[in-house]
PDB file of N, CA and C in Angstrom:
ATOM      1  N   UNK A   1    -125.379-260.202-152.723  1.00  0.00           N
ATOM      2  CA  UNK A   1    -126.472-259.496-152.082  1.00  0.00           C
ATOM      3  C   UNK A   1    -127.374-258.924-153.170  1.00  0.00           C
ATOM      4  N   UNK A   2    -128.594-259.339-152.842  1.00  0.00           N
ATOM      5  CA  UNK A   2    -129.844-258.987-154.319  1.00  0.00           C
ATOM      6  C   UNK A   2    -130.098-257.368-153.343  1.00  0.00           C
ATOM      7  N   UNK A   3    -130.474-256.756-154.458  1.00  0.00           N
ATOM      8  CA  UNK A   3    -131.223-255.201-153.641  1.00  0.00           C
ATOM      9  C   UNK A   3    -132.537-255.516-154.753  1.00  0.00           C
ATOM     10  N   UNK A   4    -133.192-254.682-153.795  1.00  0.00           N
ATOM     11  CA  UNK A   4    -134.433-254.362-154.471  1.00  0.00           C
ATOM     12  C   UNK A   4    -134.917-252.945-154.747  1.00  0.00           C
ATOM     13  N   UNK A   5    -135.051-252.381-155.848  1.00  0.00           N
ATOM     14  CA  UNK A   5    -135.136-250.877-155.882  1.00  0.00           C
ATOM     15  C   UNK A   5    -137.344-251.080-156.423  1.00  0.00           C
ATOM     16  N   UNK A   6    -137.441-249.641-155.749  1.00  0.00           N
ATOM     17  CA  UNK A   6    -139.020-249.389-156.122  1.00  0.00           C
ATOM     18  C   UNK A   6    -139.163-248.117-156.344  1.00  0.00           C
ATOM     19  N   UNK A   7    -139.811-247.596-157.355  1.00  0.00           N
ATOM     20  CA  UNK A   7    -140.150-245.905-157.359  1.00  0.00           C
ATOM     21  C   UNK A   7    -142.178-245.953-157.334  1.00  0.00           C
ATOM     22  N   UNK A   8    -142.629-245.315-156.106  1.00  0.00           N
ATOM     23  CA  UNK A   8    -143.802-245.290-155.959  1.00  0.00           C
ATOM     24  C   UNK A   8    -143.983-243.601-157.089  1.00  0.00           C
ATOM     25  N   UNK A   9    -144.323-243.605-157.978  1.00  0.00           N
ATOM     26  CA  UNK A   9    -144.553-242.286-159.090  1.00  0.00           C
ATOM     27  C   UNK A   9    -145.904-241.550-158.015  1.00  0.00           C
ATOM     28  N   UNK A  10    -147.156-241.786-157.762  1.00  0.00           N
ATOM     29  CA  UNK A  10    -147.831-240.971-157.047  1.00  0.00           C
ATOM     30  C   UNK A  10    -147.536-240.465-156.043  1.00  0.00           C
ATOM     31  N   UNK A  11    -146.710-240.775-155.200  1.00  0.00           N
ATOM     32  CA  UNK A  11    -145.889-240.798-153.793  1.00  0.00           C
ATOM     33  C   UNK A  11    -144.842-240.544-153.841  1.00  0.00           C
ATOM     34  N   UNK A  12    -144.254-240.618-155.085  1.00  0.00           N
ATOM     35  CA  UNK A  12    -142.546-240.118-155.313  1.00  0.00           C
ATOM     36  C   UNK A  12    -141.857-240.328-153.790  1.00  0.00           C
ATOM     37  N   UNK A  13    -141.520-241.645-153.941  1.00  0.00           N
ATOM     38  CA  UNK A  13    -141.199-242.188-153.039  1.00  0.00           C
ATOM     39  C   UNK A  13    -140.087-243.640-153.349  1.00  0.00           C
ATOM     40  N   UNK A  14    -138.594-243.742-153.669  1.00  0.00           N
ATOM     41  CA  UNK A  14    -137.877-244.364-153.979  1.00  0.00           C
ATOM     42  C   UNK A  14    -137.508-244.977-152.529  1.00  0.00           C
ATOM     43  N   UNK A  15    -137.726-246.298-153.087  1.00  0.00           N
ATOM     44  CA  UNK A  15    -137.388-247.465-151.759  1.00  0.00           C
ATOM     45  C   UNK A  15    -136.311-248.217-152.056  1.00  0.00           C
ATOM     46  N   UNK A  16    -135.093-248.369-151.379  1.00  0.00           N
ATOM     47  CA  UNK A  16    -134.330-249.972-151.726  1.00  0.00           C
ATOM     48  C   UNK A  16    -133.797-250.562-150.803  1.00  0.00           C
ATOM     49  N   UNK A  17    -133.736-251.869-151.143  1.00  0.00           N
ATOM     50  CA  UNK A  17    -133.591-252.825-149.648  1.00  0.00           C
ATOM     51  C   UNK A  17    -132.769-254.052-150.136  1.00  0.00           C
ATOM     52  N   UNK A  18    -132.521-254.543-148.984  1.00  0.00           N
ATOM     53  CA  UNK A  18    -131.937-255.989-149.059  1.00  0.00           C
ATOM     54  C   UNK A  18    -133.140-256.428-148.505  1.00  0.00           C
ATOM     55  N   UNK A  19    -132.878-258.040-148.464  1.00  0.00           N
ATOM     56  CA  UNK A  19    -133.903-258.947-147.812  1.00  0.00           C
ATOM     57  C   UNK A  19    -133.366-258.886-145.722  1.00  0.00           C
ATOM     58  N   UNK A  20    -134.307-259.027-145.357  1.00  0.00           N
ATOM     59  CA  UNK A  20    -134.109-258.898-143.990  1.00  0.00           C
ATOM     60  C   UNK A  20    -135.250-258.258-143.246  1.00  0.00           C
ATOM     61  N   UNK A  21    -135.174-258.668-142.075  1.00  0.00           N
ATOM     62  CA  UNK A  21    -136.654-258.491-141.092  1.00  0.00           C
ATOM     63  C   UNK A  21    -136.089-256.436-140.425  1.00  0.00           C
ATOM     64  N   UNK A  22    -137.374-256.166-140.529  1.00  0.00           N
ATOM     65  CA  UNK A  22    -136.903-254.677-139.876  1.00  0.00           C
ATOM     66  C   UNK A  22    -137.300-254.567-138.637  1.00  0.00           C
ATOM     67  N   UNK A  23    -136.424-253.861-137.701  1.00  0.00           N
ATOM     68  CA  UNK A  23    -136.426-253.984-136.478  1.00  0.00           C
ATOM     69  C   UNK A  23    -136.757-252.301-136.414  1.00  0.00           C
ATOM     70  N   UNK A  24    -136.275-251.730-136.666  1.00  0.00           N
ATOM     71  CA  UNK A  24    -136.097-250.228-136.295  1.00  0.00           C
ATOM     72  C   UNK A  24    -136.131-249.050-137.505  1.00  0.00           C
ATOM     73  N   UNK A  25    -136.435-248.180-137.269  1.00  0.00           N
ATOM     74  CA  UNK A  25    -136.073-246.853-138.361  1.00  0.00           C
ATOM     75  C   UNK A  25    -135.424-245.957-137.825  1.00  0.00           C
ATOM     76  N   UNK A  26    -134.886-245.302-138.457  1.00  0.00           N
ATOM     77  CA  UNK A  26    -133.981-243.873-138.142  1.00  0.00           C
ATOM     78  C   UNK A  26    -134.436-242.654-138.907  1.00  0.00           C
ATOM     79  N   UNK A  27    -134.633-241.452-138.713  1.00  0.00           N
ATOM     80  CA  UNK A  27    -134.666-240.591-139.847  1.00  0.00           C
ATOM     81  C   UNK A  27    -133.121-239.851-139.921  1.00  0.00           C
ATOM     82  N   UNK A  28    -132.900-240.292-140.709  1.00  0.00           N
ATOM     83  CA  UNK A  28    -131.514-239.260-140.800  1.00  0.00           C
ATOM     84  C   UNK A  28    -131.503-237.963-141.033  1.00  0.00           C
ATOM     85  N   UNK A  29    -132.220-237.704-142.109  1.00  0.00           N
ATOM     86  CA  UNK A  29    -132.502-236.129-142.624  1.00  0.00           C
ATOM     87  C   UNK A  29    -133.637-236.025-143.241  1.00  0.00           C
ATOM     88  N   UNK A  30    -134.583-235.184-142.980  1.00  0.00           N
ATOM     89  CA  UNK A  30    -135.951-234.884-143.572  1.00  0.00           C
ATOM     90  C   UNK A  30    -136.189-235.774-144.728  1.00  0.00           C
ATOM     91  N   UNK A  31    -136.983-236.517-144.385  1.00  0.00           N
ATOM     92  CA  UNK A  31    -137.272-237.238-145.919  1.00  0.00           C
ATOM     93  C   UNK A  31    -136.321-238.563-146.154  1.00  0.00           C
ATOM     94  N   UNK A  32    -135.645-238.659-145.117  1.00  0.00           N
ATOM     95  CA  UNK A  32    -134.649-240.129-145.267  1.00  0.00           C
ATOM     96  C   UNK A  32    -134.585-240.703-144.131  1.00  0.00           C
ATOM     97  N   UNK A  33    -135.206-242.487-144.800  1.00  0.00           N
ATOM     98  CA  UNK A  33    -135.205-242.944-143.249  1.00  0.00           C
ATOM     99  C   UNK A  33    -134.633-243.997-143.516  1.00  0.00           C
ATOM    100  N   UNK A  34    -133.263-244.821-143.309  1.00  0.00           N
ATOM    101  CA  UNK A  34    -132.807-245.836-142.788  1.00  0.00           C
ATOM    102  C   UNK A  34    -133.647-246.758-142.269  1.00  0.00           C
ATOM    103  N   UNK A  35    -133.928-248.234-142.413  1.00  0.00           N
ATOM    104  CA  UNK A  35    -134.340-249.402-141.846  1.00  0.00           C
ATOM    105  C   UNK A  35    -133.318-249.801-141.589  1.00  0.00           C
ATOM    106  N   UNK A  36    -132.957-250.653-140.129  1.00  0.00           N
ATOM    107  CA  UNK A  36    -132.435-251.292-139.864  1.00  0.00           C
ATOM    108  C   UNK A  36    -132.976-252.818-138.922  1.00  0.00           C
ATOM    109  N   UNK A  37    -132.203-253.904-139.329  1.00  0.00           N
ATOM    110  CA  UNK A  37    -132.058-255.072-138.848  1.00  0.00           C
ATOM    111  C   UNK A  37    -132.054-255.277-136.920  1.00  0.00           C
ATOM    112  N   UNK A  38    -131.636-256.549-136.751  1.00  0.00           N
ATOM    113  CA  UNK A  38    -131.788-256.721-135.364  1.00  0.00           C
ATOM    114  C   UNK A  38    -130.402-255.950-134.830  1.00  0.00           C
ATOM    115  N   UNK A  39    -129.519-256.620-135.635  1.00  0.00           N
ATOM    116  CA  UNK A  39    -128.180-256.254-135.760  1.00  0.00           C
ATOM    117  C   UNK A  39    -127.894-254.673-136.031  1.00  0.00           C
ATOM    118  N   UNK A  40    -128.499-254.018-136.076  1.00  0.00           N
ATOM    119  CA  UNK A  40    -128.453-252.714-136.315  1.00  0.00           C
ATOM    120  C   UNK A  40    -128.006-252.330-137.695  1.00  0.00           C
ATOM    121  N   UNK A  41    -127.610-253.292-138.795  1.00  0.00           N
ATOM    122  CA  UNK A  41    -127.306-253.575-140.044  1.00  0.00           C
ATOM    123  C   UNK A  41    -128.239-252.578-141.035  1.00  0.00           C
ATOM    124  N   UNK A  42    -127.821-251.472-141.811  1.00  0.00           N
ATOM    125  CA  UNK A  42    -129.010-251.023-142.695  1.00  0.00           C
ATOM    126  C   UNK A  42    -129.372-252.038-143.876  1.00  0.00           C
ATOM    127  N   UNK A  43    -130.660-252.480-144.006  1.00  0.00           N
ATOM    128  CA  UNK A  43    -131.516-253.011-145.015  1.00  0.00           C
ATOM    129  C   UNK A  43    -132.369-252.558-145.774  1.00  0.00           C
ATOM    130  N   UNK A  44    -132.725-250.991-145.444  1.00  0.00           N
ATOM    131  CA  UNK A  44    -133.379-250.153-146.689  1.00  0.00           C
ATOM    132  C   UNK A  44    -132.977-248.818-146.155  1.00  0.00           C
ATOM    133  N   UNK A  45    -133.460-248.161-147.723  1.00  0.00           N
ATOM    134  CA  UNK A  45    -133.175-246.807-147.429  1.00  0.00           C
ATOM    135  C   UNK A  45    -134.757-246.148-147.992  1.00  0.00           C
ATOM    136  N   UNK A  46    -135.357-245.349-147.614  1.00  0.00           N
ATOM    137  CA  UNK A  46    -136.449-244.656-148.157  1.00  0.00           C
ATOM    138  C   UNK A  46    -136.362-243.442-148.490  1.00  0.00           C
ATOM    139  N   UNK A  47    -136.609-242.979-150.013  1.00  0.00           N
ATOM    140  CA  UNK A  47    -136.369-241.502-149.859  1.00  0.00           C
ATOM    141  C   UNK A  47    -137.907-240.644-150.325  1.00  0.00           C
ATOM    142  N   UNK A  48    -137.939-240.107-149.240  1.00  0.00           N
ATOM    143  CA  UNK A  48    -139.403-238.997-149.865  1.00  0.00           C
ATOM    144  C   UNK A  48    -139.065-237.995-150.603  1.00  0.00           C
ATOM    145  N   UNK A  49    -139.991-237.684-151.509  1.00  0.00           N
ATOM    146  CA  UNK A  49    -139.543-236.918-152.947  1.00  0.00           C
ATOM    147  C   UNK A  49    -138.740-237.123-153.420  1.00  0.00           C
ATOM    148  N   UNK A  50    -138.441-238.391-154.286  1.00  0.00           N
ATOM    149  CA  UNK A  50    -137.305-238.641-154.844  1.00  0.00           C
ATOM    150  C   UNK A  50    -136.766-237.900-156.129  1.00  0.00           C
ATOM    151  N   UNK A  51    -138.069-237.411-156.933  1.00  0.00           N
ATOM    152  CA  UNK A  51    -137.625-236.659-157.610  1.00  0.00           C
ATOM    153  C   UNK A  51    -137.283-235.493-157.481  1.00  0.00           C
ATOM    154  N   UNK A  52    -137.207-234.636-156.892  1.00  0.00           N
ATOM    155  CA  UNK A  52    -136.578-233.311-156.334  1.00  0.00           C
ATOM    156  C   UNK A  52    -135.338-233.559-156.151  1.00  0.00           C
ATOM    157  N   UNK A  53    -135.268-235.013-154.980  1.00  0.00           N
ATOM    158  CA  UNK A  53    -133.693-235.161-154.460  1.00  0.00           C
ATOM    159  C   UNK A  53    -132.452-235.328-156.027  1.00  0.00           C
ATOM    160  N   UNK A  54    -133.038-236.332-156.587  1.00  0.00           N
ATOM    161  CA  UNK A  54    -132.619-236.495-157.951  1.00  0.00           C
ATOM    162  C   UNK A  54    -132.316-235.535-159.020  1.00  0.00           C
ATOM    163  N   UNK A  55    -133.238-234.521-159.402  1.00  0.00           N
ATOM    164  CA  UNK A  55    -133.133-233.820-160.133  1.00  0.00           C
ATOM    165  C   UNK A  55    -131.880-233.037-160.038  1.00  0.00           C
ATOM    166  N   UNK A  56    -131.456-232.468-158.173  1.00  0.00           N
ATOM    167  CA  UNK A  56    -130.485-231.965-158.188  1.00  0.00           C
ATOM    168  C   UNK A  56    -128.994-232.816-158.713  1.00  0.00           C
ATOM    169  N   UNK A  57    -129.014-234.162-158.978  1.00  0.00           N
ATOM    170  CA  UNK A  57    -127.829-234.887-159.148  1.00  0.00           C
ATOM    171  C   UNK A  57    -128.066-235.063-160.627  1.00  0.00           C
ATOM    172  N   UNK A  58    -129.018-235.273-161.113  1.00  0.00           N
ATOM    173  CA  UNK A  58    -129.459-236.053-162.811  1.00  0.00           C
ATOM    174  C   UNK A  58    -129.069-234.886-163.857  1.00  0.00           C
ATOM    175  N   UNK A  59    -129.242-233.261-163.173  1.00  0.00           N
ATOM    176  CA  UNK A  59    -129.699-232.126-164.265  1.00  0.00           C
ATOM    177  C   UNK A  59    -127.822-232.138-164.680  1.00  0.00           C
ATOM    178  N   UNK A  60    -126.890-231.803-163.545  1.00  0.00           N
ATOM    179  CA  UNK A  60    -125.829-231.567-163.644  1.00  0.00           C
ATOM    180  C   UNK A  60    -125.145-233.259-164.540  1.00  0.00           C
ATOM    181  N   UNK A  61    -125.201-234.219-164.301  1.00  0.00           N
ATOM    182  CA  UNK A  61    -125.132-234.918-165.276  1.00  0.00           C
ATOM    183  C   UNK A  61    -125.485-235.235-166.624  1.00  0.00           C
ATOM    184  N   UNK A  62    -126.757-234.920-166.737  1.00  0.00           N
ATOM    185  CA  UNK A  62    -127.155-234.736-168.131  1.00  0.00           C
ATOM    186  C   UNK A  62    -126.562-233.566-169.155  1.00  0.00           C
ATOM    187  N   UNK A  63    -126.444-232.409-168.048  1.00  0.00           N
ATOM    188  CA  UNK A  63    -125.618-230.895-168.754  1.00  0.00           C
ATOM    189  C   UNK A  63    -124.052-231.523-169.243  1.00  0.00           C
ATOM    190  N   UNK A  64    -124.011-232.177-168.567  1.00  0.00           N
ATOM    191  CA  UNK A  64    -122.516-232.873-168.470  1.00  0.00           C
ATOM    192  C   UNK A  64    -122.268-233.686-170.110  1.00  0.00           C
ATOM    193  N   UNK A  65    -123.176-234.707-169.860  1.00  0.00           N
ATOM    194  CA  UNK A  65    -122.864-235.966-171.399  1.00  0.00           C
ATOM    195  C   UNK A  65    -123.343-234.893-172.313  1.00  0.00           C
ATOM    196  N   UNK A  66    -123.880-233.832-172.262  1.00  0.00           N
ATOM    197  CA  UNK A  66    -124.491-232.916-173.751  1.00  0.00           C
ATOM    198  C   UNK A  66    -123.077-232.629-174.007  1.00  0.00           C
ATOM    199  N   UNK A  67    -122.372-231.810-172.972  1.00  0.00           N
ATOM    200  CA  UNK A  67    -121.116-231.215-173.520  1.00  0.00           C
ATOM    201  C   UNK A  67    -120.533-232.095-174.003  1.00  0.00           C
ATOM    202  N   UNK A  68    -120.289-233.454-173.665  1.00  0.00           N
ATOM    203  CA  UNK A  68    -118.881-234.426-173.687  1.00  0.00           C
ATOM    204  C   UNK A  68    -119.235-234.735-175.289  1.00  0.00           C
TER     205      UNK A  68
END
């Protein structure tokens, strides 16, 4: 399975997908929306403000490899 990742930088807007026709969206949680297939199968994920969402996971990792 190929994915496809995208970071829109003006829009801070991280996209990734498989190949497949979209039938539907979901929002799961503010700023996250699931695509799904006919099959109800997820084929992308969209995240708005990706850098915010990130920062909270990247800062504590980076603090991390300084110490190690």
């Amino acid at each position: 399975m190929s994915l496809e990742v995208r970071y829109d930088s003006e829009a801070d807007v991280l996209y990734i997908a498989k190949q497949g026709e979209e039938e539907e969206t979901v929002e799961i949680h503010p700023g996250v929306t699931l695509e799904l297939n006919a099959e109800k199968e997820i084929i992308g994920i969209e995240l708005l403000n990706a850098s915010r969402i990130f920062k909270e996971v990247i800062e504590p990792i980076r603090e991390k490899a300084k110490a190690g």
